[in-house]
PDB file of N, CA and C in Angstrom:
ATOM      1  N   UNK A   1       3.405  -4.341  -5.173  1.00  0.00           N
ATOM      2  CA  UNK A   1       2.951  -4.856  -6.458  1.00  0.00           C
ATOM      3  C   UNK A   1       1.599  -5.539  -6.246  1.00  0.00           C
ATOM      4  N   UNK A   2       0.803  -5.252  -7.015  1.00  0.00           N
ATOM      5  CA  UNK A   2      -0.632  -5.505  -6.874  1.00  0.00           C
ATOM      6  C   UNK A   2      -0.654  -6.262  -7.896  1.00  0.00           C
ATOM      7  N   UNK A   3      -1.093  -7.833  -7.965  1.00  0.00           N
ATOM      8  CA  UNK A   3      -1.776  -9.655  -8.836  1.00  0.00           C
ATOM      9  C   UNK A   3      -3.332  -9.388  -8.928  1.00  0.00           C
ATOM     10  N   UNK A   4      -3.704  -8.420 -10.099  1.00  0.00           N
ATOM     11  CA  UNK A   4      -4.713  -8.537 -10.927  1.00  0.00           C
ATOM     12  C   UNK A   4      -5.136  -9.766 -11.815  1.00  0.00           C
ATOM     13  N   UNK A   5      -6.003 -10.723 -11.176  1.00  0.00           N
ATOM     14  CA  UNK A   5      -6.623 -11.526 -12.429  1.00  0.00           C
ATOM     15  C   UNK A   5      -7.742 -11.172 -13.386  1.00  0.00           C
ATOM     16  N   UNK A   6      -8.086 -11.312 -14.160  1.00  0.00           N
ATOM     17  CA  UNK A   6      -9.555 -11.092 -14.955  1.00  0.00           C
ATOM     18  C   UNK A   6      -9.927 -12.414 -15.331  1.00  0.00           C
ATOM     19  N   UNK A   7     -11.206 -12.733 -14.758  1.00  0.00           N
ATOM     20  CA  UNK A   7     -11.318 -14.267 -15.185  1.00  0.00           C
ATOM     21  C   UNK A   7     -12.012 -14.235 -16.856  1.00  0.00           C
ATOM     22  N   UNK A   8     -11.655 -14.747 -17.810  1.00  0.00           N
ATOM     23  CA  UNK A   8     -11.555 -15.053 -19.354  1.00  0.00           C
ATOM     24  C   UNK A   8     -12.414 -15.829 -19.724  1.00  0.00           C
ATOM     25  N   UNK A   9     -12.766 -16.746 -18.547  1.00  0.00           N
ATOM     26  CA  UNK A   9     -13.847 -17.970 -18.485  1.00  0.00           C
ATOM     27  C   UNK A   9     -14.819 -17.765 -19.079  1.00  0.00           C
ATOM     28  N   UNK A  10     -15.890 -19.275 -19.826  1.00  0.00           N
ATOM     29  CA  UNK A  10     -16.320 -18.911 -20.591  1.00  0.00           C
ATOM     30  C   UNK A  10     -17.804 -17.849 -20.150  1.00  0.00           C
ATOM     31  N   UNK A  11     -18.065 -18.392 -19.034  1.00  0.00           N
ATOM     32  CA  UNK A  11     -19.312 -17.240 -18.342  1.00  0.00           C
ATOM     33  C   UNK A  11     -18.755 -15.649 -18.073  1.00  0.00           C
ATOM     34  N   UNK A  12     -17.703 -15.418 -17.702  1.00  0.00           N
ATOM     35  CA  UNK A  12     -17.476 -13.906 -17.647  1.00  0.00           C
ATOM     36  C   UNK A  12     -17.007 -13.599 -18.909  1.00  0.00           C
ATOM     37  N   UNK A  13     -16.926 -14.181 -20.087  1.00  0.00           N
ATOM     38  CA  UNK A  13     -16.559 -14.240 -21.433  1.00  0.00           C
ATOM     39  C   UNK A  13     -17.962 -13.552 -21.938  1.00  0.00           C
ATOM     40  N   UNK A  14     -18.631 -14.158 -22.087  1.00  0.00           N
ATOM     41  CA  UNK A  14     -20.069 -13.773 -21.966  1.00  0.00           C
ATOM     42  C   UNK A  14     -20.702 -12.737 -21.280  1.00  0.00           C
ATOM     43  N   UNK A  15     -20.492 -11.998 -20.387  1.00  0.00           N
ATOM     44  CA  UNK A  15     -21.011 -11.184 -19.431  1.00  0.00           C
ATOM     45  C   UNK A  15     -19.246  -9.780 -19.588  1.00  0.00           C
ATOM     46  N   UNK A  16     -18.959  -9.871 -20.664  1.00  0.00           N
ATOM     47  CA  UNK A  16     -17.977  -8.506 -20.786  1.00  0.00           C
ATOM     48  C   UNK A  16     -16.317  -8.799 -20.576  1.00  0.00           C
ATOM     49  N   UNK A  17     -16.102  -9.745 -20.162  1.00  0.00           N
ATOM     50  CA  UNK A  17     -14.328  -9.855 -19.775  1.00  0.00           C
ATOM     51  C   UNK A  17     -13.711  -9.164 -20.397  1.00  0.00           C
ATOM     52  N   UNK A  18     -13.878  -9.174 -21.720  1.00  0.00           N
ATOM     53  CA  UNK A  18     -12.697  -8.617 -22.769  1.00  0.00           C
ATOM     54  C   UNK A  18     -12.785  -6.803 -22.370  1.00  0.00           C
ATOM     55  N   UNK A  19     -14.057  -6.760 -22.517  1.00  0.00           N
ATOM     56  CA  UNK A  19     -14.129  -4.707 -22.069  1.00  0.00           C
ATOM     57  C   UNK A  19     -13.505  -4.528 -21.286  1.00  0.00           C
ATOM     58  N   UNK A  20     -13.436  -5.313 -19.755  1.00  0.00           N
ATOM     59  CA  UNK A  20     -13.197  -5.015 -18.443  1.00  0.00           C
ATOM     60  C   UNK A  20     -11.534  -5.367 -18.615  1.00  0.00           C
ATOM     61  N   UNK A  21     -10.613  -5.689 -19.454  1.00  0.00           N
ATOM     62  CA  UNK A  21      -9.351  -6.113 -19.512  1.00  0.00           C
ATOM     63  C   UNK A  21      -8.935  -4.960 -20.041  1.00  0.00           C
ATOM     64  N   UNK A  22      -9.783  -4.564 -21.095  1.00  0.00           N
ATOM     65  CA  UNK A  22      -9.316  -3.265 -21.919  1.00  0.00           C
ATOM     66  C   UNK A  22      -9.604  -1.884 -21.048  1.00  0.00           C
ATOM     67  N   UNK A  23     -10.614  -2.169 -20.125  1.00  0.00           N
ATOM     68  CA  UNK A  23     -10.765  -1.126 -19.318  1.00  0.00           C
ATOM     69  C   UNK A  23      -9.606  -0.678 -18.351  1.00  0.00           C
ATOM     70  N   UNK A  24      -9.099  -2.335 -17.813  1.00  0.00           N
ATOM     71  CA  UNK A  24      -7.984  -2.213 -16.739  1.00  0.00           C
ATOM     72  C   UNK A  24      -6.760  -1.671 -17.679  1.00  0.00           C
ATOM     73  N   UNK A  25      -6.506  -2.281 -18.721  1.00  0.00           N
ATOM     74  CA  UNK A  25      -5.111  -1.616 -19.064  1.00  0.00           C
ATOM     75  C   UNK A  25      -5.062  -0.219 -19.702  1.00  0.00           C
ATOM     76  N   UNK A  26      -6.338   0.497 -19.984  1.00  0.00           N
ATOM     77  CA  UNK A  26      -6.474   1.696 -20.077  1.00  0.00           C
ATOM     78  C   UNK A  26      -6.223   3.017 -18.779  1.00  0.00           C
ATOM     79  N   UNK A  27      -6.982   2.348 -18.198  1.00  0.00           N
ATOM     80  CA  UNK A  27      -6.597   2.471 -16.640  1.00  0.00           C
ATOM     81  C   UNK A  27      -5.385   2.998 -15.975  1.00  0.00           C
ATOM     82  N   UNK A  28      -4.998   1.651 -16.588  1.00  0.00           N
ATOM     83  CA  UNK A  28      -3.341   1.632 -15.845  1.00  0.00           C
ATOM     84  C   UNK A  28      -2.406   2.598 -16.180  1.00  0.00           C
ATOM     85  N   UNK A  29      -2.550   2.435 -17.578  1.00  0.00           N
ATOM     86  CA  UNK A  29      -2.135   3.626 -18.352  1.00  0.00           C
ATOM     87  C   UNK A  29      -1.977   5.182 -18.230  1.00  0.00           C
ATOM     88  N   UNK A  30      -3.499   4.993 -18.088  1.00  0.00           N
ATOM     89  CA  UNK A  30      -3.722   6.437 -17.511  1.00  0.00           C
ATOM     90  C   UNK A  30      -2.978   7.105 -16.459  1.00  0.00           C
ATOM     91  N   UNK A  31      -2.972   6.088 -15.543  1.00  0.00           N
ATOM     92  CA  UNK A  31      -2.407   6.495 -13.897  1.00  0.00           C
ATOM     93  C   UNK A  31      -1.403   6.063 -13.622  1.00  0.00           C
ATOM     94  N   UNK A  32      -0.616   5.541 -15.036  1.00  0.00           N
ATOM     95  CA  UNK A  32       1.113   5.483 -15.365  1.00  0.00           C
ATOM     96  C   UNK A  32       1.618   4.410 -13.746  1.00  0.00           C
ATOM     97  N   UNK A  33       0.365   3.124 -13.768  1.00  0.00           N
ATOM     98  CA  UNK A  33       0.799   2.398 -13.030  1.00  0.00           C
ATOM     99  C   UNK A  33       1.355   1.067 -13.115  1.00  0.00           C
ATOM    100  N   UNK A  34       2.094   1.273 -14.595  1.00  0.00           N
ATOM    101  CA  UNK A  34       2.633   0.153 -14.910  1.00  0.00           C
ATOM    102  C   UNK A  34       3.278  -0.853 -14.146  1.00  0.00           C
ATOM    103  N   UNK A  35       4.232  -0.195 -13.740  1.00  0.00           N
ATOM    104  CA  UNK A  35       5.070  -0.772 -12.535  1.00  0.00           C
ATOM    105  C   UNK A  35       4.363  -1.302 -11.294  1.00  0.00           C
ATOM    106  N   UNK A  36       3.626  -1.423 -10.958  1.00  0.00           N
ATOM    107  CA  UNK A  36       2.757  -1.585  -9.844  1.00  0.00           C
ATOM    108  C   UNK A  36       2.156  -2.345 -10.108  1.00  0.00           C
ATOM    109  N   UNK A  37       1.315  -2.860 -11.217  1.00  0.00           N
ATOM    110  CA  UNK A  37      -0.009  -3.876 -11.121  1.00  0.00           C
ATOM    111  C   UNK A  37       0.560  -4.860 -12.282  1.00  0.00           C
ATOM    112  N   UNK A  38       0.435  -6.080 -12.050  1.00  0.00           N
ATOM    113  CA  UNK A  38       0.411  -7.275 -13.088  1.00  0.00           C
ATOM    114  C   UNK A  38      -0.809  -7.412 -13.295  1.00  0.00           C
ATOM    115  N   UNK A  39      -1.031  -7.459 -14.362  1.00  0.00           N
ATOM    116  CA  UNK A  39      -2.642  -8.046 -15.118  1.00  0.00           C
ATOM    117  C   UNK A  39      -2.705  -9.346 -16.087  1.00  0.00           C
ATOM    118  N   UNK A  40      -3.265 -10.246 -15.500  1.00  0.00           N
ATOM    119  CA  UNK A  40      -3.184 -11.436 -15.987  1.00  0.00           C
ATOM    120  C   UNK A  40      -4.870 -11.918 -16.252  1.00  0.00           C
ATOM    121  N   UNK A  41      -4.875 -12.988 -17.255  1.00  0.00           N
ATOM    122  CA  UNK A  41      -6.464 -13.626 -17.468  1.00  0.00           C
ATOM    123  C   UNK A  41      -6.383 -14.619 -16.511  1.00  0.00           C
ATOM    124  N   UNK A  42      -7.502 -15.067 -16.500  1.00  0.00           N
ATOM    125  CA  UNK A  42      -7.339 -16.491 -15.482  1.00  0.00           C
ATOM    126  C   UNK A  42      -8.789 -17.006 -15.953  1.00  0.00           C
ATOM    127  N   UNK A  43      -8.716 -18.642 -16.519  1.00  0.00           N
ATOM    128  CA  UNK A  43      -9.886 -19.200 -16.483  1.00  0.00           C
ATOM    129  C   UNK A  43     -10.422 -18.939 -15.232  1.00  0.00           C
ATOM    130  N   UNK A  44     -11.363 -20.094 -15.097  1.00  0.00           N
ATOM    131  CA  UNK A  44     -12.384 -19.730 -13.952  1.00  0.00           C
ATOM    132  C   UNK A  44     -12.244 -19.128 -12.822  1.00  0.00           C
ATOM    133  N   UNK A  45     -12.363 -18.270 -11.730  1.00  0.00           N
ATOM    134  CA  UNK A  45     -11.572 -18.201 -10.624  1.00  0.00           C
ATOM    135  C   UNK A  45     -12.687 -18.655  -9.628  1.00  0.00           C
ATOM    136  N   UNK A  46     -13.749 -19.552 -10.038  1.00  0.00           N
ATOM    137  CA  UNK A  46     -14.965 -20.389  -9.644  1.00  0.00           C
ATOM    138  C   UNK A  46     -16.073 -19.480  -8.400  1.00  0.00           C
ATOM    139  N   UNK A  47     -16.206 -18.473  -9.021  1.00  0.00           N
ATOM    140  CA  UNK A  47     -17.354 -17.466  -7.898  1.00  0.00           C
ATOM    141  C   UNK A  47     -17.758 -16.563  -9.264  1.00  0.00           C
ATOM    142  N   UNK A  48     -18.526 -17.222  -9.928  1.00  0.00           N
ATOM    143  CA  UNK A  48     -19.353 -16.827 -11.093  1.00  0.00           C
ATOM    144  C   UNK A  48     -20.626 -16.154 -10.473  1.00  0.00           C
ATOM    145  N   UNK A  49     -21.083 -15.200 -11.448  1.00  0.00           N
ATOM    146  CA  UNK A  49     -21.823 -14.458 -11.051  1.00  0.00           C
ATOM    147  C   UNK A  49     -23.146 -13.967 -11.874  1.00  0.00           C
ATOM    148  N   UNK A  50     -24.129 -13.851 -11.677  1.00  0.00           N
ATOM    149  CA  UNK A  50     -24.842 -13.288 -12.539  1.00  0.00           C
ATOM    150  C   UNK A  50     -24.761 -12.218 -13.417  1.00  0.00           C
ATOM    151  N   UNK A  51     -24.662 -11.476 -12.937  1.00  0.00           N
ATOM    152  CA  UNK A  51     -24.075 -10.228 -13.498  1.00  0.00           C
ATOM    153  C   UNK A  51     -22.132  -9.966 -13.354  1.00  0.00           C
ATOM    154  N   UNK A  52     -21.659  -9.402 -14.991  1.00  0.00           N
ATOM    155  CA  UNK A  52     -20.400  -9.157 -14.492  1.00  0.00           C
ATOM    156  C   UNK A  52     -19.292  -9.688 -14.986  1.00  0.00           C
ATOM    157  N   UNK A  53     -17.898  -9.099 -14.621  1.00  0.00           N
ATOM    158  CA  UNK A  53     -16.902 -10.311 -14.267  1.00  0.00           C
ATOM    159  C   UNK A  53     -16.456 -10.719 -13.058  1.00  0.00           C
ATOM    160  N   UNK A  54     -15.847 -11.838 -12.769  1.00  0.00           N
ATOM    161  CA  UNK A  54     -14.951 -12.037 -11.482  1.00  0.00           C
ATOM    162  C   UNK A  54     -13.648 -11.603 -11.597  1.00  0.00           C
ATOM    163  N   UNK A  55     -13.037 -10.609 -10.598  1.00  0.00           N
ATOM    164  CA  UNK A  55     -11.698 -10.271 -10.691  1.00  0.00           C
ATOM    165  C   UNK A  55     -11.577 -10.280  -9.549  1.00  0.00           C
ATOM    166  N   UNK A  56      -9.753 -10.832  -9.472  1.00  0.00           N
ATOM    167  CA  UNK A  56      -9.389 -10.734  -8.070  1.00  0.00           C
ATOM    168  C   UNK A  56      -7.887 -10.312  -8.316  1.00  0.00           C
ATOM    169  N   UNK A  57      -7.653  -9.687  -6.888  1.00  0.00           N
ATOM    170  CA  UNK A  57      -6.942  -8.883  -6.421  1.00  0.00           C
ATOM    171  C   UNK A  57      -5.936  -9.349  -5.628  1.00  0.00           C
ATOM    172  N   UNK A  58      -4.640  -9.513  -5.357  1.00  0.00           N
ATOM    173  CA  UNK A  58      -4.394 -10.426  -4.611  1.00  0.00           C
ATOM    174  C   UNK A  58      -4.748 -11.528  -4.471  1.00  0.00           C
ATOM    175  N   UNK A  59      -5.591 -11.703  -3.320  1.00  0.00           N
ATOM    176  CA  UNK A  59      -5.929 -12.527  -2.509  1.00  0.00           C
ATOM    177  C   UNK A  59      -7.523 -12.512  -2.784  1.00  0.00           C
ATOM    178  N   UNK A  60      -8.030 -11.472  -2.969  1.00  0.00           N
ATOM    179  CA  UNK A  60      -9.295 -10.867  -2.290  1.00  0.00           C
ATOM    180  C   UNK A  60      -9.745 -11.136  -4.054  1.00  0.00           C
ATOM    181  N   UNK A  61     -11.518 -11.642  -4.447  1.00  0.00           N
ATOM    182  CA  UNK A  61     -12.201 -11.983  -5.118  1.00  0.00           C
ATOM    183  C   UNK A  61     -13.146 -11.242  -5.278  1.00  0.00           C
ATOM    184  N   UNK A  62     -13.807 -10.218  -6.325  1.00  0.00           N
ATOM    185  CA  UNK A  62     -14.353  -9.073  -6.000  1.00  0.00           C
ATOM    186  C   UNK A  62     -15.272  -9.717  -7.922  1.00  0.00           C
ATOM    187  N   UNK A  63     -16.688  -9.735  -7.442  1.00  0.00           N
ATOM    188  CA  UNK A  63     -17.651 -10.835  -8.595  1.00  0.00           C
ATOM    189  C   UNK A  63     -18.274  -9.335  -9.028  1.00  0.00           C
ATOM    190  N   UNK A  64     -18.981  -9.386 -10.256  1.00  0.00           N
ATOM    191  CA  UNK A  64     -20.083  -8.693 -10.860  1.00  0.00           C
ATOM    192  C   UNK A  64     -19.337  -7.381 -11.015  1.00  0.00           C
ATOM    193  N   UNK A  65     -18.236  -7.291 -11.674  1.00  0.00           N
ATOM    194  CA  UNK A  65     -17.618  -5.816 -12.457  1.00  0.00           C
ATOM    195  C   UNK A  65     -17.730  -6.165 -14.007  1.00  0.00           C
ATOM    196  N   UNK A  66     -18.456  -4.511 -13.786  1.00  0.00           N
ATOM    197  CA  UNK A  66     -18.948  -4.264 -14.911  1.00  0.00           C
ATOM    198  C   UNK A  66     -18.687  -2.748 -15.716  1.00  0.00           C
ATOM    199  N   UNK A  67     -18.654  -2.365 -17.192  1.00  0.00           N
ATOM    200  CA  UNK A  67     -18.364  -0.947 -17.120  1.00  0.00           C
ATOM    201  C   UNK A  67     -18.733  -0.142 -16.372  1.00  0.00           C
ATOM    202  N   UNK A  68     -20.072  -0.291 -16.111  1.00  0.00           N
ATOM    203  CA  UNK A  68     -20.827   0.568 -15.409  1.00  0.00           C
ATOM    204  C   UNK A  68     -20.147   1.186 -13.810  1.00  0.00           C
ATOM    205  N   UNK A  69     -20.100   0.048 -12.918  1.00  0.00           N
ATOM    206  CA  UNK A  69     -19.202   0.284 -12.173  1.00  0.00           C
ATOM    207  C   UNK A  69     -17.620   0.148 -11.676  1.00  0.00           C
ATOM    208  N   UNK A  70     -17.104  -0.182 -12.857  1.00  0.00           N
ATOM    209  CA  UNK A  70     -15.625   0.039 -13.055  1.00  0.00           C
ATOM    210  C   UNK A  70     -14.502   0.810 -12.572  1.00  0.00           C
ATOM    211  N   UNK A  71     -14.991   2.107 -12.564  1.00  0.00           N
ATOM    212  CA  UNK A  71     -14.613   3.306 -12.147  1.00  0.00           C
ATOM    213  C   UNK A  71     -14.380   3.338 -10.666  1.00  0.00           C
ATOM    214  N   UNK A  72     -15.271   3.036  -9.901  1.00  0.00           N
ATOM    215  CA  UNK A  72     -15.558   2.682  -8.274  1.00  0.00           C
ATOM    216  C   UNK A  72     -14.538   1.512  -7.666  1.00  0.00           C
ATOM    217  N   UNK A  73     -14.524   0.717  -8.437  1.00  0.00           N
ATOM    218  CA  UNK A  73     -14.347  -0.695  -8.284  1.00  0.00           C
ATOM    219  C   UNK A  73     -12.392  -0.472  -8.492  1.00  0.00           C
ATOM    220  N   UNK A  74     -12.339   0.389  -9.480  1.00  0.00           N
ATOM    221  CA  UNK A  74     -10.475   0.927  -9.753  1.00  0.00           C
ATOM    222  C   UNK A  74     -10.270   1.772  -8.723  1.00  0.00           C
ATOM    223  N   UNK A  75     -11.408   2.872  -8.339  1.00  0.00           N
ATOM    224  CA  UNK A  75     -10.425   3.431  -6.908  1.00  0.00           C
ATOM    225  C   UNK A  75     -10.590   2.771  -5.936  1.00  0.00           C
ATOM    226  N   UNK A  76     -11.349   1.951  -5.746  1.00  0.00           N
ATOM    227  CA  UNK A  76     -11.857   1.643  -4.559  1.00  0.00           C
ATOM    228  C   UNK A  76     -10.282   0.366  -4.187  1.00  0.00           C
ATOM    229  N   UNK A  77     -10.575  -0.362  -5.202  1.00  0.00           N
ATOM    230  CA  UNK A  77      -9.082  -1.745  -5.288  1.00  0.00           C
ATOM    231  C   UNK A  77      -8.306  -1.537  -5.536  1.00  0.00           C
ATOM    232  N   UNK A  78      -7.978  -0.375  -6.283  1.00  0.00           N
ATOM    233  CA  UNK A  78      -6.471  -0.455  -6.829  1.00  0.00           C
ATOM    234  C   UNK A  78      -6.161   0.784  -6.880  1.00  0.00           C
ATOM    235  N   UNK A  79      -6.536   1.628  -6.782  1.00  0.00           N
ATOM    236  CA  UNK A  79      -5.798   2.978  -6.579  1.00  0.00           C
ATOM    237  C   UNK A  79      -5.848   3.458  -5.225  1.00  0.00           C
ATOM    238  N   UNK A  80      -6.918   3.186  -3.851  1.00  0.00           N
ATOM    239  CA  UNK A  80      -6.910   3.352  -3.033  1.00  0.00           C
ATOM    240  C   UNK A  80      -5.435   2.573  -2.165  1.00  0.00           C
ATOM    241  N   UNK A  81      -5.642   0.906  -2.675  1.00  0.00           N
ATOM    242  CA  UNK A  81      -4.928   0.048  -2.121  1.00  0.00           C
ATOM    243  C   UNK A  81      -3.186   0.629  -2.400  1.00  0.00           C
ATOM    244  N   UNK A  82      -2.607   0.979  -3.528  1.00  0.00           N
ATOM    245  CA  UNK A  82      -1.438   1.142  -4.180  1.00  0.00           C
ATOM    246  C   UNK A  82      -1.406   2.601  -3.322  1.00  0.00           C
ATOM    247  N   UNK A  83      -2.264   3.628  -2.858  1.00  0.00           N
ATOM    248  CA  UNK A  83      -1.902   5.011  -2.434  1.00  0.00           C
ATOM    249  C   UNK A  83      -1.525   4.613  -0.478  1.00  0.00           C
ATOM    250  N   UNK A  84      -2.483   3.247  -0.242  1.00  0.00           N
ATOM    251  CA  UNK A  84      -1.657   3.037   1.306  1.00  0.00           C
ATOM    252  C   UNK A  84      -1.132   2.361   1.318  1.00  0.00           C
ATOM    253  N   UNK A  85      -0.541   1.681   0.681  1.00  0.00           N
ATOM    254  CA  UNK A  85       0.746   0.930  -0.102  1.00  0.00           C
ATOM    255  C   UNK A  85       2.281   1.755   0.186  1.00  0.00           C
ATOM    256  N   UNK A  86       2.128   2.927  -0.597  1.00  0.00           N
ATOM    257  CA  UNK A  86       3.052   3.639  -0.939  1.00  0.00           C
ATOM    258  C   UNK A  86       3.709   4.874   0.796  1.00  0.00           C
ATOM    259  N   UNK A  87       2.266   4.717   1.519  1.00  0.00           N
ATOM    260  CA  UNK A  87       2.562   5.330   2.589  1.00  0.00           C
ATOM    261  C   UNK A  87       2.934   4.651   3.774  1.00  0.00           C
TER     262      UNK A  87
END
Protein backbone atom coordinates (compact mmCIF):
# COMPACT_ATOMS: atom_id res chain seq x y z
CA UNK A 1 0.00 0.00 0.00
CA UNK A 2 1.44 3.16 -1.18
CA UNK A 3 0.62 6.95 1.52
CA UNK A 4 0.14 9.53 -1.20
CA UNK A 5 0.01 13.11 0.23
CA UNK A 6 -0.80 16.22 -1.97
CA UNK A 7 0.12 19.19 -0.09
CA UNK A 8 -3.33 21.67 -0.27
CA UNK A 9 -1.23 24.40 1.34
CA UNK A 10 -1.78 27.66 0.62
CA UNK A 11 1.50 28.01 -1.81
CA UNK A 12 0.95 24.69 -3.72
CA UNK A 13 -2.77 25.92 -3.69
CA UNK A 14 -1.56 28.52 -5.83
CA UNK A 15 0.90 26.78 -8.05
CA UNK A 16 -1.97 23.83 -9.20
CA UNK A 17 -2.76 21.34 -6.15
CA UNK A 18 -6.26 20.90 -7.00
CA UNK A 19 -5.27 19.71 -10.93
CA UNK A 20 -2.54 17.50 -9.57
CA UNK A 21 -5.26 15.70 -7.02
CA UNK A 22 -7.60 15.37 -9.90
CA UNK A 23 -4.80 14.19 -11.96
CA UNK A 24 -3.82 11.49 -9.25
CA UNK A 25 -7.29 10.14 -8.85
CA UNK A 26 -7.78 9.98 -12.54
CA UNK A 27 -4.79 8.11 -12.64
CA UNK A 28 -5.62 5.75 -10.26
CA UNK A 29 -8.54 5.03 -11.87
CA UNK A 30 -7.26 4.43 -14.89
CA UNK A 31 -4.77 1.77 -13.68
CA UNK A 32 -7.68 0.34 -11.43
CA UNK A 33 -5.25 1.02 -8.48
CA UNK A 34 -7.60 1.64 -6.02
CA UNK A 35 -6.64 -0.79 -3.65
CA UNK A 36 -3.11 0.08 -3.54
CA UNK A 37 -2.69 3.84 -3.08
CA UNK A 38 -4.33 6.11 -0.29
CA UNK A 39 -4.55 9.68 -1.42
CA UNK A 40 -4.77 12.16 1.11
CA UNK A 41 -4.29 16.34 1.21
CA UNK A 42 -1.90 17.49 3.64
CA UNK A 43 -1.32 21.17 4.61
CA UNK A 44 2.14 22.11 4.37
CA UNK A 45 4.52 19.23 4.03
CA UNK A 46 7.20 22.36 4.52
CA UNK A 47 9.65 21.88 1.19
CA UNK A 48 7.79 24.51 -0.88
CA UNK A 49 8.84 25.14 -4.07
CA UNK A 50 8.93 27.48 -6.76
CA UNK A 51 7.48 25.84 -9.23
CA UNK A 52 4.73 23.06 -8.62
CA UNK A 53 3.32 20.94 -5.95
CA UNK A 54 4.93 19.07 -3.04
CA UNK A 55 3.89 15.43 -2.91
CA UNK A 56 5.08 12.75 -0.96
CA UNK A 57 5.17 9.28 -1.12
CA UNK A 58 5.63 7.33 1.73
CA UNK A 59 8.37 8.53 3.22
CA UNK A 60 10.07 10.10 0.25
CA UNK A 61 9.12 14.09 -0.65
CA UNK A 62 9.17 14.65 -4.33
CA UNK A 63 8.66 19.15 -4.82
CA UNK A 64 7.70 20.93 -8.22
CA UNK A 65 4.88 18.42 -9.85
CA UNK A 66 3.27 19.76 -12.26
CA UNK A 67 0.80 18.70 -15.26
CA UNK A 68 3.37 18.99 -17.41
CA UNK A 69 5.41 16.44 -15.82
CA UNK A 70 2.92 14.33 -14.10
CA UNK A 71 2.96 11.55 -16.29
CA UNK A 72 6.84 10.78 -15.49
CA UNK A 73 6.51 11.56 -12.00
CA UNK A 74 3.21 8.57 -11.86
CA UNK A 75 5.46 5.99 -13.49
CA UNK A 76 8.35 6.85 -12.19
CA UNK A 77 6.63 6.81 -8.09
CA UNK A 78 3.92 4.95 -8.27
CA UNK A 79 3.53 2.65 -10.88
CA UNK A 80 7.13 1.65 -11.08
CA UNK A 81 7.22 1.40 -7.13
CA UNK A 82 3.64 -0.77 -6.83
CA UNK A 83 5.07 -3.14 -10.07
CA UNK A 84 8.37 -4.06 -7.57
CA UNK A 85 6.14 -4.15 -4.88
CA UNK A 86 4.07 -6.80 -6.31
CA UNK A 87 7.24 -8.90 -7.36
Amino acid sequence: MLFVQICVGSSCHLRGSQEIVDLFEKAVKEHHLEDEIVLSGSFCIGKCNLVGVTVQVDDDVHVGITRENFVDFFQKNILDVIKNERM
